[in-house]
Protein backbone atom coordinates (compact mmCIF):
# COMPACT_ATOMS: atom_id res chain seq x y z
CA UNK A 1 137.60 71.20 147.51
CA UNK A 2 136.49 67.75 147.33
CA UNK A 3 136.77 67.76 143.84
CA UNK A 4 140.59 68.22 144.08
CA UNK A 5 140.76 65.47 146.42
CA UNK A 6 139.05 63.10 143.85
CA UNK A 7 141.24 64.42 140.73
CA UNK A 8 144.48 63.86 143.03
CA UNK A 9 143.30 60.05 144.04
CA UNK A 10 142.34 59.70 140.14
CA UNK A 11 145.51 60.63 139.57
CA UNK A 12 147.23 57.89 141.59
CA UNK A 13 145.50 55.26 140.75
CA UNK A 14 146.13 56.11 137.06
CA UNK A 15 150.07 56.05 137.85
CA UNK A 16 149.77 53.25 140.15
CA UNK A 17 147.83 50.90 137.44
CA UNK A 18 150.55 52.00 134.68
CA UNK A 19 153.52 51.13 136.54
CA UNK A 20 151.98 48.07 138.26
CA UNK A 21 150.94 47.19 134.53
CA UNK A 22 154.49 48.06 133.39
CA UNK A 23 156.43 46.06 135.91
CA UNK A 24 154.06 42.58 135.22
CA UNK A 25 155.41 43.02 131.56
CA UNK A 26 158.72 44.11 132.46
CA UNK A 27 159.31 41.12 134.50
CA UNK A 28 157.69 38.65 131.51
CA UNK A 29 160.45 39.92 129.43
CA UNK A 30 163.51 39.76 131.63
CA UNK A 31 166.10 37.52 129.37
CA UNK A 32 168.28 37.11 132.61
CA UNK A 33 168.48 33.15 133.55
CA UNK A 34 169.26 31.51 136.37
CA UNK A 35 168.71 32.82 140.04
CA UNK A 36 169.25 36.03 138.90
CA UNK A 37 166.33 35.90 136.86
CA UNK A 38 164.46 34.89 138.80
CA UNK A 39 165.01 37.56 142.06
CA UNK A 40 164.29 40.22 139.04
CA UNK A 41 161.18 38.32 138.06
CA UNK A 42 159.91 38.03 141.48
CA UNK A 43 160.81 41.94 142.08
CA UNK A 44 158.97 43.36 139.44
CA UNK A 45 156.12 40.83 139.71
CA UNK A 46 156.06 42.41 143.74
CA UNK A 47 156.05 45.47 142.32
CA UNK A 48 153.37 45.09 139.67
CA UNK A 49 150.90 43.69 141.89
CA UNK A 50 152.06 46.09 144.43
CA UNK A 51 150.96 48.69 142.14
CA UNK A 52 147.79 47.16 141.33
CA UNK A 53 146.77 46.74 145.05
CA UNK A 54 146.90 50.64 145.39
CA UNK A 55 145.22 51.46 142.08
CA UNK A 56 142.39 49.06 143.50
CA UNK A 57 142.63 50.90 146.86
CA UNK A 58 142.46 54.25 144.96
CA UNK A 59 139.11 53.17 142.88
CA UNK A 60 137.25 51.79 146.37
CA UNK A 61 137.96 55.20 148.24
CA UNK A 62 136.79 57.19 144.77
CA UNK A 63 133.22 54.92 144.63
């Protein structure tokens, strides 16, 4: 059983890291200017490390 457990936290850290990954790139290539490019910068930056923080999470509760 444990081994489910550990193939199930893989498994959220490895969607966790892509979409934290994808968001830091999304919000490099926003073309919006102004304040409203910068509230969508800020959101998926929050996001991205967001998504990060749990992949990290993930990996210390797998060790």
């Amino acid at each position: 059983m444990a081994d489910w457990i550990n193939a199930i936290m893989f498994g959220v850290a490895l969607i966790a890291f892509t979409l934290g990954l994808s968001s830091i790139v999304m919000g490099l290539m926003t073309a919006k200017a102004g304040a409203e490019g910068m509230q969508e910068k800020i959101e998926y930056g929050f996001f991205g490390v967001t998504g990060l923080v749990v992949c990290s999470l993930m990996a210390y509760a797998l060790a």
